[in-house]
Protein backbone atom coordinates (compact mmCIF):
# COMPACT_ATOMS: atom_id res chain seq x y z
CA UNK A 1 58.01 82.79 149.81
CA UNK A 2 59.29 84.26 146.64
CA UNK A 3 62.85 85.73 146.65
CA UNK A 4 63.45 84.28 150.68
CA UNK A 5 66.09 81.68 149.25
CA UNK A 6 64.88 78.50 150.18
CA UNK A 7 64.57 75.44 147.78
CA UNK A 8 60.83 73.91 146.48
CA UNK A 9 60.21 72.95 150.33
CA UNK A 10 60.84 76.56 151.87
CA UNK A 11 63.86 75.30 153.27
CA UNK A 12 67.26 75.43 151.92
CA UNK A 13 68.45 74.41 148.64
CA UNK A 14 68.88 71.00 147.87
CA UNK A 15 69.75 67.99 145.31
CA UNK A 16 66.73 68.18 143.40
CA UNK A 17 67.14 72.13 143.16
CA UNK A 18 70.91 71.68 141.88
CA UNK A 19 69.27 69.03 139.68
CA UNK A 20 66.94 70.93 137.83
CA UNK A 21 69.00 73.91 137.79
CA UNK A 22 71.59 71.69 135.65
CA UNK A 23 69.18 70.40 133.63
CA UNK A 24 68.05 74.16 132.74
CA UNK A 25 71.76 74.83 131.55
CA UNK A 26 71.75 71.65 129.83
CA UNK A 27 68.72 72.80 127.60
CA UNK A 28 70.09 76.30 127.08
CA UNK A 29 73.50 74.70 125.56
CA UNK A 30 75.80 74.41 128.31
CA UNK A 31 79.26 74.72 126.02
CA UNK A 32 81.26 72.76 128.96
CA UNK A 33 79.13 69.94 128.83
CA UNK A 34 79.50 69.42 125.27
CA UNK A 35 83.76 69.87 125.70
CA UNK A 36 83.19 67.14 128.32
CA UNK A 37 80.96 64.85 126.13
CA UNK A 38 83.43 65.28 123.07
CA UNK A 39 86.90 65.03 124.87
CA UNK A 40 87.65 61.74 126.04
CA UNK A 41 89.70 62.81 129.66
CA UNK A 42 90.02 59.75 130.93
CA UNK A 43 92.36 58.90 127.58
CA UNK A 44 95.16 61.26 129.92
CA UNK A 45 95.00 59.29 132.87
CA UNK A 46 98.37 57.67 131.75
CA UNK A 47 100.16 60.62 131.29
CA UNK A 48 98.93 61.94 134.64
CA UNK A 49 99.28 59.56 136.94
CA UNK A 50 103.19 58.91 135.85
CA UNK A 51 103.74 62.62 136.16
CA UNK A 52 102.11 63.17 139.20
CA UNK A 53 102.69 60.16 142.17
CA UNK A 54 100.55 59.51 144.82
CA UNK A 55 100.82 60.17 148.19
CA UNK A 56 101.86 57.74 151.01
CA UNK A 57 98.11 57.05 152.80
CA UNK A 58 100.21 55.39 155.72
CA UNK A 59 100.90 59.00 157.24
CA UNK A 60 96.86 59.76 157.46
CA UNK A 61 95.78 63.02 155.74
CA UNK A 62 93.19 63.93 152.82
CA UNK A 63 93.41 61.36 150.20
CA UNK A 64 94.84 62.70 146.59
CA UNK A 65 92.92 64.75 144.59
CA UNK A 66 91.77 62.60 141.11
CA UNK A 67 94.37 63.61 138.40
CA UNK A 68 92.10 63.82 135.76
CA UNK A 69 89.60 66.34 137.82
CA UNK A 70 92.49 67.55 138.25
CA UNK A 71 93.04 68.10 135.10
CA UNK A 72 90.01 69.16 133.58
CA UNK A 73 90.09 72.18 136.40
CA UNK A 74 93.61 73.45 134.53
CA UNK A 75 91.93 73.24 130.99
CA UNK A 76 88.76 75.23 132.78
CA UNK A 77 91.10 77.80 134.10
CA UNK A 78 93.12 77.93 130.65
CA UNK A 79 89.69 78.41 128.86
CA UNK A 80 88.58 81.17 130.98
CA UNK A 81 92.44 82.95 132.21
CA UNK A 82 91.55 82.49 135.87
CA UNK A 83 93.57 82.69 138.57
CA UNK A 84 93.69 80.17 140.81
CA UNK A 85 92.20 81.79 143.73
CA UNK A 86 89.49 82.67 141.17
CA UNK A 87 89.60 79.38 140.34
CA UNK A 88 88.67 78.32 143.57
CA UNK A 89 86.19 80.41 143.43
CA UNK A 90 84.45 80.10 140.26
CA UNK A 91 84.26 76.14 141.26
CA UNK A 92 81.88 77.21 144.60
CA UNK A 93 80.05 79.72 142.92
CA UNK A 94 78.98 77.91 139.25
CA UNK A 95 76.85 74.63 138.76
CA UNK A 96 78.93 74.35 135.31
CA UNK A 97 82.16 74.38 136.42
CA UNK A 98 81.37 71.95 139.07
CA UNK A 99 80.12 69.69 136.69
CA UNK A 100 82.84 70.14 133.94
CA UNK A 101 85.25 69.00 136.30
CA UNK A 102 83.14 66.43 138.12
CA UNK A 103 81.99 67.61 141.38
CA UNK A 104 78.64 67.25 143.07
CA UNK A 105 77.31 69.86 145.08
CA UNK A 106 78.12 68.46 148.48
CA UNK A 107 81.89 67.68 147.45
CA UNK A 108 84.92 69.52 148.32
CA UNK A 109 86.61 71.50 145.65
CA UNK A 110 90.58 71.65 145.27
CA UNK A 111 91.80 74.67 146.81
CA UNK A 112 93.72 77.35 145.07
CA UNK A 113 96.82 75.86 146.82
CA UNK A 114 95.91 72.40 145.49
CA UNK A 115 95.88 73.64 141.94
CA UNK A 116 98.54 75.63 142.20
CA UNK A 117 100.94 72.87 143.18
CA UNK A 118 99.04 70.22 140.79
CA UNK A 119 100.18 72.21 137.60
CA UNK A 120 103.83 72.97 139.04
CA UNK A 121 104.09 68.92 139.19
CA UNK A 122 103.06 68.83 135.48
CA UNK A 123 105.11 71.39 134.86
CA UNK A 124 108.56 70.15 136.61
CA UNK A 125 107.88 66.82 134.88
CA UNK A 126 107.61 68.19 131.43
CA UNK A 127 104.15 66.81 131.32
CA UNK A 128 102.26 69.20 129.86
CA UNK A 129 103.99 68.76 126.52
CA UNK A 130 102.96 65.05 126.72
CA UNK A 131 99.36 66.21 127.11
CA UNK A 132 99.41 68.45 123.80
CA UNK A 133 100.97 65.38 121.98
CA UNK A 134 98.57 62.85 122.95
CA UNK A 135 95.42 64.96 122.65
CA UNK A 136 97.15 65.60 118.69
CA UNK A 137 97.53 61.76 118.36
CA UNK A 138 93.79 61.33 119.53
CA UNK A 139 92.62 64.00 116.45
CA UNK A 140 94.33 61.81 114.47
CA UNK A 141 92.44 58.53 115.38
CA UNK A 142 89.20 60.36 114.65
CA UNK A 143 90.21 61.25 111.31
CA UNK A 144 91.73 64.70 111.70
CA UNK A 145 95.03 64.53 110.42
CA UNK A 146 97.72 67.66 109.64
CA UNK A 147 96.68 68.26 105.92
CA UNK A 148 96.44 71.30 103.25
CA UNK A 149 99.81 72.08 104.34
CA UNK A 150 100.75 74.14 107.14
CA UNK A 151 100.12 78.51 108.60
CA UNK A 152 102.83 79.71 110.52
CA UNK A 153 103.25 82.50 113.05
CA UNK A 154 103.98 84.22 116.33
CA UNK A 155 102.37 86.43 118.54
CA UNK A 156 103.15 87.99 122.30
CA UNK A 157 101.95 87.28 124.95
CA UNK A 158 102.22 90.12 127.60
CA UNK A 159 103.68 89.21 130.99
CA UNK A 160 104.19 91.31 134.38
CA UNK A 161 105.93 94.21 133.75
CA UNK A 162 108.68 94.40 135.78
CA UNK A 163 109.25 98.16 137.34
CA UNK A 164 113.11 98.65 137.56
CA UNK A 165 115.92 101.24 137.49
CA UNK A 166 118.09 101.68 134.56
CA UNK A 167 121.15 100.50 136.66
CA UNK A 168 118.68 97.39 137.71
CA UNK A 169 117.84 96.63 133.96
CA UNK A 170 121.87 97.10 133.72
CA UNK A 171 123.12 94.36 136.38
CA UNK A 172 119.92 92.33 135.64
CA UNK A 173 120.97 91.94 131.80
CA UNK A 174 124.33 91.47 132.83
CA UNK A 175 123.74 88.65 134.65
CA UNK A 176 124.06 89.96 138.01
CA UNK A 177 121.57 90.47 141.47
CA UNK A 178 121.06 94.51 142.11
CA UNK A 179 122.23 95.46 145.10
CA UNK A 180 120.34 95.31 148.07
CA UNK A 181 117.40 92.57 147.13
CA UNK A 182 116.27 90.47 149.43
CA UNK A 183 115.41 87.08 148.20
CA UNK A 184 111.90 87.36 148.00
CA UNK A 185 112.67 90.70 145.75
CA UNK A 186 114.71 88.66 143.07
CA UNK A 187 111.80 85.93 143.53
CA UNK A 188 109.11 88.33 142.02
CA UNK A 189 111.03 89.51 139.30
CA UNK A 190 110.68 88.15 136.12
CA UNK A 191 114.04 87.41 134.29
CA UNK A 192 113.30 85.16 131.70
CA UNK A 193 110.79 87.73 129.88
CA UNK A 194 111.84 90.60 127.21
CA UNK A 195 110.68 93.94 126.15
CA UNK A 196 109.82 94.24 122.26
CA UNK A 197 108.53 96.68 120.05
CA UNK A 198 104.96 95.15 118.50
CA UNK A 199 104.43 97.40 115.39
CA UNK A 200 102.02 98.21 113.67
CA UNK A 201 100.86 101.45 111.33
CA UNK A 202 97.55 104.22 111.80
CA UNK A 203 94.54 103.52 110.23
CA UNK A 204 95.02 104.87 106.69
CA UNK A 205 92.57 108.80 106.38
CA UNK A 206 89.19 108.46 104.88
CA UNK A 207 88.44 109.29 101.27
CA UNK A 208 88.17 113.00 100.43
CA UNK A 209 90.74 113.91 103.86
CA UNK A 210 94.10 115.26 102.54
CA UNK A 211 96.40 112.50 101.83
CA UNK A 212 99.17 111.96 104.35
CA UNK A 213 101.88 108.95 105.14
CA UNK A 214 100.70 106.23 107.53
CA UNK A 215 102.99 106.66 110.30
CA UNK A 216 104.39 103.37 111.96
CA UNK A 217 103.46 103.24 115.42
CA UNK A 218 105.34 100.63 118.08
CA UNK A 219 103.91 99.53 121.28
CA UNK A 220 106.53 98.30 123.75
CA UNK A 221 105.70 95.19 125.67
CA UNK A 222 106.78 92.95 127.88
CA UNK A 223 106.70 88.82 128.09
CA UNK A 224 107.24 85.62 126.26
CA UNK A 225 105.93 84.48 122.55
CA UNK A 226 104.19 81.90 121.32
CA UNK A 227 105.50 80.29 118.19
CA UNK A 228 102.88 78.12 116.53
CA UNK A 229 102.03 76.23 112.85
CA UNK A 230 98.65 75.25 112.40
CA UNK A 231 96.95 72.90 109.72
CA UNK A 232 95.20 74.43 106.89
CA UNK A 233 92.70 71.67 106.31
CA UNK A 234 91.72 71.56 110.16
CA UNK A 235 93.50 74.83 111.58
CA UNK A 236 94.37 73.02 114.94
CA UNK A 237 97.50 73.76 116.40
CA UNK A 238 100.04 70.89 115.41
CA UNK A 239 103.18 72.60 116.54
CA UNK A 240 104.51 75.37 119.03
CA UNK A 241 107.42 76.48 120.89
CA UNK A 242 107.50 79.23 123.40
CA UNK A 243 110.34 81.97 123.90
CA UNK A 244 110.63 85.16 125.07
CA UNK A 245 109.19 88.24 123.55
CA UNK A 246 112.34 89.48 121.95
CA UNK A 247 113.00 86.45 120.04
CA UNK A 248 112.99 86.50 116.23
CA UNK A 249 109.80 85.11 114.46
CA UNK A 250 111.53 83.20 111.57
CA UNK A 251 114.34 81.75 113.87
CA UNK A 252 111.80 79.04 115.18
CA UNK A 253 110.79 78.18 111.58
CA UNK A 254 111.90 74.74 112.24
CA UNK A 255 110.44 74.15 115.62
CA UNK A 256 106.81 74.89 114.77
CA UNK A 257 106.95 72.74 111.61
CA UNK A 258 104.92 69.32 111.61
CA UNK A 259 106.63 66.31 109.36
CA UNK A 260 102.98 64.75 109.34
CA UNK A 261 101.32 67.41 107.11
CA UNK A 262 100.09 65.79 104.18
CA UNK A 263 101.05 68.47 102.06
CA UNK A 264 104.06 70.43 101.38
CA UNK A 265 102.75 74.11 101.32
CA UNK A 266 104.23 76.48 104.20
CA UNK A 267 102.36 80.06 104.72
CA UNK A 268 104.05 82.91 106.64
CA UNK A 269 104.61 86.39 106.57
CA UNK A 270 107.91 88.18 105.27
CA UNK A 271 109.61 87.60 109.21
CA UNK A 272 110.23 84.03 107.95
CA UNK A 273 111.67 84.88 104.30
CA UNK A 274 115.21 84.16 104.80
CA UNK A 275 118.09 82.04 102.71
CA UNK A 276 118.57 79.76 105.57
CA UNK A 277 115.05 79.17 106.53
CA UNK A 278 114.09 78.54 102.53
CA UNK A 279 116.78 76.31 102.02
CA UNK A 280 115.55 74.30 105.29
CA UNK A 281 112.32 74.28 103.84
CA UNK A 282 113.69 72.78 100.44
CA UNK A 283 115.53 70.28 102.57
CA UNK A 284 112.49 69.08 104.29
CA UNK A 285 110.60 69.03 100.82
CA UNK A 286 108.65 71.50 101.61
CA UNK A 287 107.45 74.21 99.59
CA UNK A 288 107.69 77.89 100.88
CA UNK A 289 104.37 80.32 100.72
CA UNK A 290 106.12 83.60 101.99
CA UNK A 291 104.92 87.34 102.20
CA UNK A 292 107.14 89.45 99.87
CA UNK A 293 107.96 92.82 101.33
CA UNK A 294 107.63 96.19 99.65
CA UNK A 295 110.82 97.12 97.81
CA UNK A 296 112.63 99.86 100.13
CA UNK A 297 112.09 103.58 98.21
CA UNK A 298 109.62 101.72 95.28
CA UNK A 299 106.45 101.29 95.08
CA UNK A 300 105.41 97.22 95.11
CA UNK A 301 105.40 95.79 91.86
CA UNK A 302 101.71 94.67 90.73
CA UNK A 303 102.56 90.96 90.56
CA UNK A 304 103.97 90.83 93.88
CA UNK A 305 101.20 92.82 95.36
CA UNK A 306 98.30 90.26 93.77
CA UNK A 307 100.80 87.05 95.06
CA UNK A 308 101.05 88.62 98.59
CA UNK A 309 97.04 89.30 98.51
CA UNK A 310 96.65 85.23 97.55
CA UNK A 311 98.72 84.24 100.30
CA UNK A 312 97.00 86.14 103.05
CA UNK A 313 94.12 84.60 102.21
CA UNK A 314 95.07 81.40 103.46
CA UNK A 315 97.57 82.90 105.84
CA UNK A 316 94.81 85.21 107.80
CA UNK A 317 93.47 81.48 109.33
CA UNK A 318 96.29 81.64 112.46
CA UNK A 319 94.89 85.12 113.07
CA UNK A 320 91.52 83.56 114.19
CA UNK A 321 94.14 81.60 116.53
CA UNK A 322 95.18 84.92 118.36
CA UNK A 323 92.20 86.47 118.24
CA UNK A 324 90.54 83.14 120.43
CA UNK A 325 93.34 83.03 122.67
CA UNK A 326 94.15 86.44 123.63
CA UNK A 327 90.65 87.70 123.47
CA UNK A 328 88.23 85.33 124.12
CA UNK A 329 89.98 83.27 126.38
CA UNK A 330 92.31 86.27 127.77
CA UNK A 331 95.64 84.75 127.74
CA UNK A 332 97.99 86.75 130.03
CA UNK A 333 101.38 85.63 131.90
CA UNK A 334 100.62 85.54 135.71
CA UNK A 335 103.56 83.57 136.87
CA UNK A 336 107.00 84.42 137.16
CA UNK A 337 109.95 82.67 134.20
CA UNK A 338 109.98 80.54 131.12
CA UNK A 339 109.02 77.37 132.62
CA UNK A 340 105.94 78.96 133.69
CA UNK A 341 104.98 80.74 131.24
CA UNK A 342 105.54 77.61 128.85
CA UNK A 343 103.63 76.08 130.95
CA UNK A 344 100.60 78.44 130.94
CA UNK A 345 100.78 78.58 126.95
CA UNK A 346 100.47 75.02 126.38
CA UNK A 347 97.40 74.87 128.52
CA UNK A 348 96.11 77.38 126.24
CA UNK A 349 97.39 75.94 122.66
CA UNK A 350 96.02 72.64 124.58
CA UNK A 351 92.48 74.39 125.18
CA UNK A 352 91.98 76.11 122.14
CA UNK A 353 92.09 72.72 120.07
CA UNK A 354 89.63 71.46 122.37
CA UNK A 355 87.63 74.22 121.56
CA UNK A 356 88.24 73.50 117.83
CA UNK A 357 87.13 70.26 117.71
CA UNK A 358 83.95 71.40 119.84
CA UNK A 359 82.79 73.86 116.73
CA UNK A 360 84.28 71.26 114.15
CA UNK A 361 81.83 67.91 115.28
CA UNK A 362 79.08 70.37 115.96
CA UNK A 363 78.95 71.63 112.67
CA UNK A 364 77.96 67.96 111.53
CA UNK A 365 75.31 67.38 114.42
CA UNK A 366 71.74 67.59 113.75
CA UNK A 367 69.88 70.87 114.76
């Protein structure tokens, strides 16, 4: 009967039902099985496998978890910000997921523990790193090398706030343990993250309401940063470095740049117009395509105004960066210190060029 839950038999749901239920998401454009059919996986094996041993069969016990299912269920959960007890869950509960990662119906899925312990191997190994580079030498065999020069820029990425006392804040910054924590206290608190000030100014009054000065607003926050440079021709991310949220944009100039751009042109706003960093630039034969800021107590000259207006243009691509990552794909901090959090990032720098080259190779494919 209609609505009682069973399968095409009356009974309960079976292969044929998943079947044709995965062909149906197939037909409506299932966006995971194109990332699948365009990302060669296997091409990490490698990688994986060195960074992540097997275990001794000899002592009985489930056998090891594939390392590239593995894998692919970190780039899921790096698309989508899950957790990995939602994770877990979302891999039960959704035909695509399953098959993204390659699990039939009747197989087990990894549990949250399972994940959770996969990426901390990748993570003590320094593996995840390797799996950035290699997926950016695999763009590169199919054609899409760093070129148009290079978009450079930073943007936070909120963390756990921790809730402390100002004498807490004092020993914490100081070095020290508070008094009175117990271990598992000074395990849940976060102390490579920093509060910053993100800025940012009011919406300027509509025409015809009295004119009045836009007032800079700051929003404090708490977390880590993600440095990045992107290509121009492509805009994939080529280059990133992760701190926390207090460090200065233009002191990681040199640690987001890529020496394989084919062209010399660096874009950036005014946080990266410095002596040091332009004579690094100049060094490196590259050629520096900074926002000029407003003259303090003058009004901007015309000619600096029209220059600044050209290079947003072409600066304004990393913005559709940020805008994937932190709001289509969610990106928060979950875990607790640097490591982690770099961790975390480069799954998501990792999962947004996927994404790229998705849209990019399906703008070529027939209708």
């Amino acid at each position: 009967m209609p609505g009682d839950g069973g399968g095409a038999d009356g009974g309960q749901p079976g292969f044929f039902d998943a079947e044709e239920r995965l062909r149906w998401l197939s037909a409506s454009g299932d966006p995971l099985e194109r990332l699948r059919a365009v990302v060669d996986f296997e091409a990490f094996r490698v990688e994986l496998e060195a960074a992540v041993p097997r275990a001794d069969r000899s002592r009985g016990g489930r056998p090891p978890w594939d390392a590239v299912l593995m894998f692919r269920v970190l780039v899921l959960q790096a698309l989508y910000t899950l957790s990995d007890d939602q994770t877990e869950y979302q891999l039960r509960d959704r035909l695509s997921f399953m098959r993204f990662v390659g699990l039939a119906l009747q197989d087990a899925v990894p549990d949250a523990k399972t994940i959770w312990r996969f990426r901390e191997q990748l993570t003590r190994a320094g593996a995840l790193a390797a799996m950035f580079a290699r997926f950016d030498a695999m763009l590169a065999e199919r054609g899409f090398l760093a070129m148009g020069g290079q978009i450079v820029d930073a943007t936070i990425i909120e963390a756990r706030r921790p809730r402390l006392t100002k004498e807490e804040k004092a020993t914490l910054r100081g070095g020290g343990t508070p008094e009175g924590w117990s271990k598992a206290r000074t395990r849940q608190i976060d102390r490579d993250g920093r509060w910053t000030l993100k800025r940012g100014r009011k919406a300027r009054p509509p025409e015809g309401a009295p004119r009045q000065a836009t007032a800079e607003i700051a929003v404090p926050m708490f977390g880590y940063k993600n440095h990045l440079g992107i290509d121009r021709g492509h805009g994939f991310i080529r280059r990133f470095t992760v701190t926390h949220a207090a460090r200065h944009d233009g002191s990681q100039l040199g640690a987001v740049l890529d020496a394989n751009n084919t062209a010399s042109g660096v874009w950036a706003d005014t946080a990266y117009r410095s002596k040091a960093n332009v004579e690094m630039l100049d060094r490196r034969g590259l050629r520096p395509e900074f926002q000029r800021a407003k003259p303090r107590g003058r009004p901007m000259p015309a000619h600096i105004s029209r220059g600044n207006a050209t290079r947003a243009r072409v600066r304004s691509l990393v913005e559709h960066v940020f805008a994937t990552e932190k709001r289509r794909m969610g990106l928060v901090v979950r875990s607790i210190g640097l490591a982690r959090a770099t961790a975390r990032i480069t799954l998501a720098n990792l999962a947004y060029n996927m994404r790229r080259l998705v849209w990019i190779e399906g703008r070529g494919a027939p209708a």
